[in-house]
N, C-alpha and C. Protein backbone atom coordinates (compact mmCIF):
# COMPACT_ATOMS: atom_id res chain seq x y z
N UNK A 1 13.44 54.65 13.09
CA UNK A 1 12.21 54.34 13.79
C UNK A 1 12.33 53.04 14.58
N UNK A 2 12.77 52.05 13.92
CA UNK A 2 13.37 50.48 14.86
C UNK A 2 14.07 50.85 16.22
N UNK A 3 14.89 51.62 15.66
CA UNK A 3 15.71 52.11 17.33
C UNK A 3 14.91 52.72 18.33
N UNK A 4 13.92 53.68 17.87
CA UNK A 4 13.09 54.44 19.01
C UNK A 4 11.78 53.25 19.55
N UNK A 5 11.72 52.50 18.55
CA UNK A 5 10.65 51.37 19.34
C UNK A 5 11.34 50.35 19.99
N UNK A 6 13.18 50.00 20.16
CA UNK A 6 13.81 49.56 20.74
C UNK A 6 13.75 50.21 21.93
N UNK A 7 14.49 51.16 22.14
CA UNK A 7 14.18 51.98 23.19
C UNK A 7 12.99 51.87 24.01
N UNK A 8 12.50 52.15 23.51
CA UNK A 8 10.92 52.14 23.98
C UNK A 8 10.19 51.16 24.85
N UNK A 9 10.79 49.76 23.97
CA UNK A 9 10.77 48.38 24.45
C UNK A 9 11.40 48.13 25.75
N UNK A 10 12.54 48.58 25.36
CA UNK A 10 13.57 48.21 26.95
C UNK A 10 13.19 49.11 28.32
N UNK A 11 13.03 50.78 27.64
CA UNK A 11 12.47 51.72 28.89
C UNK A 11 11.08 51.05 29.67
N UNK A 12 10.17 50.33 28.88
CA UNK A 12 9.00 49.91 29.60
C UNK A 12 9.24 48.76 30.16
N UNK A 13 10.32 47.89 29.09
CA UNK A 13 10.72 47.09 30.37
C UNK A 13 11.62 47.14 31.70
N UNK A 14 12.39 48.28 31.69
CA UNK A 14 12.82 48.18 32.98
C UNK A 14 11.82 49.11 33.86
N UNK A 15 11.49 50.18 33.55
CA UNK A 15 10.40 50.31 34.26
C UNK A 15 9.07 49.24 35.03
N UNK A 16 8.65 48.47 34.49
CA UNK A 16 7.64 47.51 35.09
C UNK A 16 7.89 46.50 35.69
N UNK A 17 9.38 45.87 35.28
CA UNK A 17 10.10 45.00 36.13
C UNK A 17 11.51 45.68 36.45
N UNK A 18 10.60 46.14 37.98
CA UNK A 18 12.03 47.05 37.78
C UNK A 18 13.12 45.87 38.89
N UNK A 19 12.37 44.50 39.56
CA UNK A 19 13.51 44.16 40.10
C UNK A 19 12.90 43.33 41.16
N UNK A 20 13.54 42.29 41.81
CA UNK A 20 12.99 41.04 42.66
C UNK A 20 14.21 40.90 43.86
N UNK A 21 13.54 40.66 44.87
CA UNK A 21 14.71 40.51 46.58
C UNK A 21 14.08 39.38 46.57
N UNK A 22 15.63 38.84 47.32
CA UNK A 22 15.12 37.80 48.64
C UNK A 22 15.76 37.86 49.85
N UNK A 23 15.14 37.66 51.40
CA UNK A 23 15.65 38.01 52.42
C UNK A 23 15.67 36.30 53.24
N UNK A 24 16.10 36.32 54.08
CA UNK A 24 16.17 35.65 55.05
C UNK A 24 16.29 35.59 55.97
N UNK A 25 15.78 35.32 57.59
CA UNK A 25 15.96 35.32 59.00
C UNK A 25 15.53 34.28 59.90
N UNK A 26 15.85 34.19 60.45
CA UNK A 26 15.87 32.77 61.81
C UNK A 26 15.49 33.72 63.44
N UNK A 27 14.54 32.94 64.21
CA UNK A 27 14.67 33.20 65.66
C UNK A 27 15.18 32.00 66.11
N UNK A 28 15.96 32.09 67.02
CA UNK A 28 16.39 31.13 68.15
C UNK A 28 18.18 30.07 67.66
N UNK A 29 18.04 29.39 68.10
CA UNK A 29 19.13 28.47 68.01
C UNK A 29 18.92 27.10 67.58
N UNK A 30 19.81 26.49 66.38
CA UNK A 30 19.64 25.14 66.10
C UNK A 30 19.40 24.39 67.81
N UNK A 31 18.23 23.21 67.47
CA UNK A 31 18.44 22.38 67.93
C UNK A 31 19.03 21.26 67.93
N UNK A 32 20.03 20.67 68.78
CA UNK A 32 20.96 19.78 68.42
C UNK A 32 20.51 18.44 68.76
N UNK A 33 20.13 17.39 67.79
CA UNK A 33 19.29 16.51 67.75
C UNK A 33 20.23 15.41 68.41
N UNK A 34 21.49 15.31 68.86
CA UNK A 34 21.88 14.16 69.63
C UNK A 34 21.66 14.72 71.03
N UNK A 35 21.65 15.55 71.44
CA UNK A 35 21.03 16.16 72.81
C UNK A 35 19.79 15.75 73.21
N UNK A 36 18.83 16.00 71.41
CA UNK A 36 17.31 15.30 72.46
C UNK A 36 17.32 14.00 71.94
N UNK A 37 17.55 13.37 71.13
CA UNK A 37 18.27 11.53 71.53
C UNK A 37 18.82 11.10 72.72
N UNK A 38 19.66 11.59 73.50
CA UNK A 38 20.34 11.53 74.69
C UNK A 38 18.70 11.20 75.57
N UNK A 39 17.75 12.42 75.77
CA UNK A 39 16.96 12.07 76.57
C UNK A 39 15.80 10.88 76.63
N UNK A 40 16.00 10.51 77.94
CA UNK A 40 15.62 9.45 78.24
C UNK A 40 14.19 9.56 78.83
N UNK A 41 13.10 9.30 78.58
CA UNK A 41 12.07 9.45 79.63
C UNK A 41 12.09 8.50 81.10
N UNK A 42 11.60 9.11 81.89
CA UNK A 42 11.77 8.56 83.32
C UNK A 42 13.23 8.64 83.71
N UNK A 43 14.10 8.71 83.24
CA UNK A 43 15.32 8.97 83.64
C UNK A 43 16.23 9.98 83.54
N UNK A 44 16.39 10.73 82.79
CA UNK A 44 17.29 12.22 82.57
C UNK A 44 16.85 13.05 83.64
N UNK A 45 17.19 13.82 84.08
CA UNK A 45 16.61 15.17 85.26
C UNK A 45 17.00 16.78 84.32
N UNK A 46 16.48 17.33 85.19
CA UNK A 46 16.29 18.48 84.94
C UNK A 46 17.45 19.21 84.83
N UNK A 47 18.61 18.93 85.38
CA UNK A 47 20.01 19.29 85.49
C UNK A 47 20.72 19.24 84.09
N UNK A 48 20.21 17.69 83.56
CA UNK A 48 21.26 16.69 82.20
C UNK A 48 20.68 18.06 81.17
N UNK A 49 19.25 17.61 80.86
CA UNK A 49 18.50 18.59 80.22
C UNK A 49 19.08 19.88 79.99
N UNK A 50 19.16 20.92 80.92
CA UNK A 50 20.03 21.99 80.84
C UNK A 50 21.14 22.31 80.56
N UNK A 51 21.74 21.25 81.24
CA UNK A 51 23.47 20.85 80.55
C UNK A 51 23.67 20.60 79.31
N UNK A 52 22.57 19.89 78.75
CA UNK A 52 22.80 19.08 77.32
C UNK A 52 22.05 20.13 76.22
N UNK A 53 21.06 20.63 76.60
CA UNK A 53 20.32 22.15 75.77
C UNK A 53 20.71 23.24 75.91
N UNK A 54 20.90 23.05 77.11
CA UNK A 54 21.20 24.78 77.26
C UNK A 54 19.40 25.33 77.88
N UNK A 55 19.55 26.77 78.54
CA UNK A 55 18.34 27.36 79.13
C UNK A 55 17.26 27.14 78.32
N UNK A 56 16.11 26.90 78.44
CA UNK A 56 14.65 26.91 77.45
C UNK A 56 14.73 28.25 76.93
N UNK A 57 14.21 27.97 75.71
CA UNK A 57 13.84 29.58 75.36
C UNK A 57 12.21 30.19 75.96
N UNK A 58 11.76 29.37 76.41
CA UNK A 58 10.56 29.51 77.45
C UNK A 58 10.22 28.03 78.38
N UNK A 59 9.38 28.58 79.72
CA UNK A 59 9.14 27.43 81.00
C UNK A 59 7.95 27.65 80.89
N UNK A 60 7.19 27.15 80.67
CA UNK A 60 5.47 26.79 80.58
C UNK A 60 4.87 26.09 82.36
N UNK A 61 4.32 26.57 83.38
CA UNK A 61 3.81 25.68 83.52
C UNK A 61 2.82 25.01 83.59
N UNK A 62 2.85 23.76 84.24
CA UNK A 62 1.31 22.64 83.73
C UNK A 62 1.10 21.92 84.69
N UNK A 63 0.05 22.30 85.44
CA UNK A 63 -0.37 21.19 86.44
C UNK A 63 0.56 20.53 87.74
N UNK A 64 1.57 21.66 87.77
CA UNK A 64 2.27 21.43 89.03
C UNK A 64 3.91 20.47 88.05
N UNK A 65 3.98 20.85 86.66
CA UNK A 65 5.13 19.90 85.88
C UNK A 65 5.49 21.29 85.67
N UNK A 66 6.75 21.37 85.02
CA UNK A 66 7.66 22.34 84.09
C UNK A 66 7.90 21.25 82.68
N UNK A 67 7.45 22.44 81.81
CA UNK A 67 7.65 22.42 79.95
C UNK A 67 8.43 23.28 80.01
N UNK A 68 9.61 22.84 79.07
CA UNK A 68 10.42 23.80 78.61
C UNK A 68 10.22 23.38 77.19
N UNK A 69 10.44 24.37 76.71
CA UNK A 69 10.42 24.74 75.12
C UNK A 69 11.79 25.48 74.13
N UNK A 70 12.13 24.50 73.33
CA UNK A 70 13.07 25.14 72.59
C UNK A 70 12.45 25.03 71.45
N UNK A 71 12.85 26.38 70.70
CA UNK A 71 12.53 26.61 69.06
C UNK A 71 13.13 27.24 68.38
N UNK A 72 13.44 27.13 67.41
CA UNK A 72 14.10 27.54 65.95
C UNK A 72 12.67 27.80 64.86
N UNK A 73 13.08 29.60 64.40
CA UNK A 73 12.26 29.44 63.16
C UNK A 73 12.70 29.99 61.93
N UNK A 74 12.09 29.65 60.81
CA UNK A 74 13.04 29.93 59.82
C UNK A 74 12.20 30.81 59.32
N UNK A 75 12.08 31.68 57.99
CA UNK A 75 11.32 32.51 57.42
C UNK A 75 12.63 32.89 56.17
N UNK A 76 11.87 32.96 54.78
CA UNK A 76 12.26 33.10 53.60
C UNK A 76 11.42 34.45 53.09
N UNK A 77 11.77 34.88 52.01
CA UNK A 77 10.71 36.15 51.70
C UNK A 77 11.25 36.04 49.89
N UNK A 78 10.53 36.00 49.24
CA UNK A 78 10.70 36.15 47.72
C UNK A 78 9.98 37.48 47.56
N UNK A 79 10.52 38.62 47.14
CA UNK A 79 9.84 39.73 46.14
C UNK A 79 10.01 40.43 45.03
N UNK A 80 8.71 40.02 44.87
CA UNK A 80 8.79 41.23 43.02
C UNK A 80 8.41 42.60 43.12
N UNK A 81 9.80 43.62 42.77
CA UNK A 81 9.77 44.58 43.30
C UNK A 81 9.15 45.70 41.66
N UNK A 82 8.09 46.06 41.86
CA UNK A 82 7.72 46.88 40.71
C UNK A 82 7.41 48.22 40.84
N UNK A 83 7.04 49.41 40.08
CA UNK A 83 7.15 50.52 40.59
C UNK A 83 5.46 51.43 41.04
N UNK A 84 4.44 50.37 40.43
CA UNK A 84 3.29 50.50 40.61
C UNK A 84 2.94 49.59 41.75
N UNK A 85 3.16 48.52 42.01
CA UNK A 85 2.98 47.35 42.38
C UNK A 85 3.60 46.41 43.06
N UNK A 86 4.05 45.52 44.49
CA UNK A 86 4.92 44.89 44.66
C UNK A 86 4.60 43.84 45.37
N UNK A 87 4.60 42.42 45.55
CA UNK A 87 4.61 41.01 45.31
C UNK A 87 5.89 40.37 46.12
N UNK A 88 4.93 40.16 47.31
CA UNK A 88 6.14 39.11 48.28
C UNK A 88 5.25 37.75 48.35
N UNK A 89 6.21 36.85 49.23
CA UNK A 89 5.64 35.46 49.44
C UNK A 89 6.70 35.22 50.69
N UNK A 90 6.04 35.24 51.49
CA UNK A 90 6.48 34.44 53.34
C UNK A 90 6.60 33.62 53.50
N UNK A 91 7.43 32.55 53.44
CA UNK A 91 7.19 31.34 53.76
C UNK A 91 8.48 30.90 55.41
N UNK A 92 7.45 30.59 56.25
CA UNK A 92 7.90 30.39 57.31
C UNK A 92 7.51 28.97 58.34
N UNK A 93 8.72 28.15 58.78
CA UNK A 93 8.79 27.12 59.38
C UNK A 93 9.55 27.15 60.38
N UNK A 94 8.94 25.89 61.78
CA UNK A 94 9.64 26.09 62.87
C UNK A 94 9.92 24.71 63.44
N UNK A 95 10.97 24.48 64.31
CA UNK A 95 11.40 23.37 64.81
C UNK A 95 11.57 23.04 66.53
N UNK A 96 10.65 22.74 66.78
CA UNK A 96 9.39 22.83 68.23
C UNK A 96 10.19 22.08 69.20
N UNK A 97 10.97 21.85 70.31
CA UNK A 97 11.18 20.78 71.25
C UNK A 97 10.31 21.49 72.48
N UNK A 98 9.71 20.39 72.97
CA UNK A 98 9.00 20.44 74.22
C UNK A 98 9.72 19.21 75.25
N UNK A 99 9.78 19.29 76.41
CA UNK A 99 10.25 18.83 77.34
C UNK A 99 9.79 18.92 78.57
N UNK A 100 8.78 17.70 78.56
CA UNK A 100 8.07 17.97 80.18
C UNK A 100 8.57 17.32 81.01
N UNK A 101 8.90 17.75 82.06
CA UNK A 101 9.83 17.15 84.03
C UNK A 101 8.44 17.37 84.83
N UNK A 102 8.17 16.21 85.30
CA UNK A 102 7.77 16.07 86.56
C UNK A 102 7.96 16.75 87.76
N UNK A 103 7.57 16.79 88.76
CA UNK A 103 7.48 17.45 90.39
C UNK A 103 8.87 17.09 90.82
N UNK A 104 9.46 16.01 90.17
CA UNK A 104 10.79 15.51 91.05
C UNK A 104 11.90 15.71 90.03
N UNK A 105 11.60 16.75 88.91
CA UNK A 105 11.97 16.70 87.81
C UNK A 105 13.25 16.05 87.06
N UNK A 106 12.55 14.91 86.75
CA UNK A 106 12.19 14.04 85.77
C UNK A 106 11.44 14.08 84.74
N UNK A 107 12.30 13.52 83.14
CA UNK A 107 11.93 13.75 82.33
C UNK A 107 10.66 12.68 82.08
N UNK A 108 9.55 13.56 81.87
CA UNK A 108 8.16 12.59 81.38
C UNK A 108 8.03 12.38 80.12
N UNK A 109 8.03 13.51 78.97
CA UNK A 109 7.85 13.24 77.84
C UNK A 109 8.71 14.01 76.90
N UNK A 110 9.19 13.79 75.96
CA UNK A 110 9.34 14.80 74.85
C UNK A 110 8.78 14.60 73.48
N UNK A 111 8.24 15.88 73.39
CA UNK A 111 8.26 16.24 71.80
C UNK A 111 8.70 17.23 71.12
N UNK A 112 9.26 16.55 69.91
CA UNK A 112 9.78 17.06 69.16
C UNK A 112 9.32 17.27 67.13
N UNK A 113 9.64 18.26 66.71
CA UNK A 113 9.23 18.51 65.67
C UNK A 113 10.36 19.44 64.61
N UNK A 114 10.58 18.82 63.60
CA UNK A 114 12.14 19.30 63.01
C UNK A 114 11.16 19.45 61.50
N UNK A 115 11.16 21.13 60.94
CA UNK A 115 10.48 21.45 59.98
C UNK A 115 11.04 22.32 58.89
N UNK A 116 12.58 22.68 59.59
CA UNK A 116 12.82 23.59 58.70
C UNK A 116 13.63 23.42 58.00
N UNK A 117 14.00 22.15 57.72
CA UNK A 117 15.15 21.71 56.81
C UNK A 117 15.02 21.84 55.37
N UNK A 118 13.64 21.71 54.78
CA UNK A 118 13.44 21.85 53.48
C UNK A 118 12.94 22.76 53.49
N UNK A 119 12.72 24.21 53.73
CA UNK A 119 11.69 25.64 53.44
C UNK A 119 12.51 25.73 52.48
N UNK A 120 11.96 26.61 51.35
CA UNK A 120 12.48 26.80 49.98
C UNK A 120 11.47 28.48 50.02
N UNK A 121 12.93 29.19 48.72
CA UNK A 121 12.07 30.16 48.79
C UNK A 121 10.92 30.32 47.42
N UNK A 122 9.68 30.80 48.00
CA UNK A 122 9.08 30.76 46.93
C UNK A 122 8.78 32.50 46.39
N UNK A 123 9.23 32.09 45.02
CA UNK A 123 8.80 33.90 44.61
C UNK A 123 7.34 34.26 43.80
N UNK A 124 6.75 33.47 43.47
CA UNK A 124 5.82 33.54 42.57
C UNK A 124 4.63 33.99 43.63
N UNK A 125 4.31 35.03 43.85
CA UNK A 125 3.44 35.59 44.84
C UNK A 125 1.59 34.51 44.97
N UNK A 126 1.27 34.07 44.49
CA UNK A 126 0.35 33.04 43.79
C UNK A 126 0.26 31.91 43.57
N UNK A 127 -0.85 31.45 44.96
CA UNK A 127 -0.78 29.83 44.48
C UNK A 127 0.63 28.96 45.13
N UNK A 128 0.45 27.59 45.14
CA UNK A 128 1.66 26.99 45.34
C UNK A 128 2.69 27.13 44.69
């Protein structure tokens, strides 16, 4: 009788936990942070910029200026895979460069935003 409630024990447990993924994916391309150090406001052009980044991954424009935009995003996925029931958690971060040139293009401003260095995956579907 011990053995059949062993059994029993383990069949319900693999049945209900029957099993947990994790995935991972990125859009775009690292940004290479001595490239946007390099830029200079009022002085870099639109040429260095391209040379030193590479193409925007998008050209915004604004008021007669060009924004270019580079981004990197990250995305993690924790899941609890059950056979009634199943339990993910998304956790997704991105790393923003903006780059506005002037009419004579010239660099006016940049911003920048670097977020995805610490994403962690979280599996616990609930809560922080």
């Amino acid at each position: 009788m011990q053995w059949f409630h062993t059994v029993l024990a383990l069949t319900l447990t693999a049945i209900l936990f029957h099993g947990c993924a994790f995935s991972r994916g990125t859009l775009g391309d690292d940004i290479n942070a001595e490239a946007v150090n390099s830029i200079k406001k009022g002085v870099t052009t639109k040429a260095e910029v391209l040379t030193s980044l590479g193409a925007p991954d998008r050209v915004l424009p604004l008021n007669g200026r060009d924004v270019y935009q580079y981004y990197r995003y990250d995305g993690k996925v924790g899941s609890l895979l059950l056979i009634i029931v199943n339990f993910s958690r998304v956790s997704i971060k991105g790393d923003d460069l903006f780059v506005m040139l002037n009419q004579s293009g010239i660099v006016e401003d940049v911003i920048w935003s670097k977020r995805t260095e610490n994403l962690e995956f979280r599996f616990w579907p609930f809560g922080d």
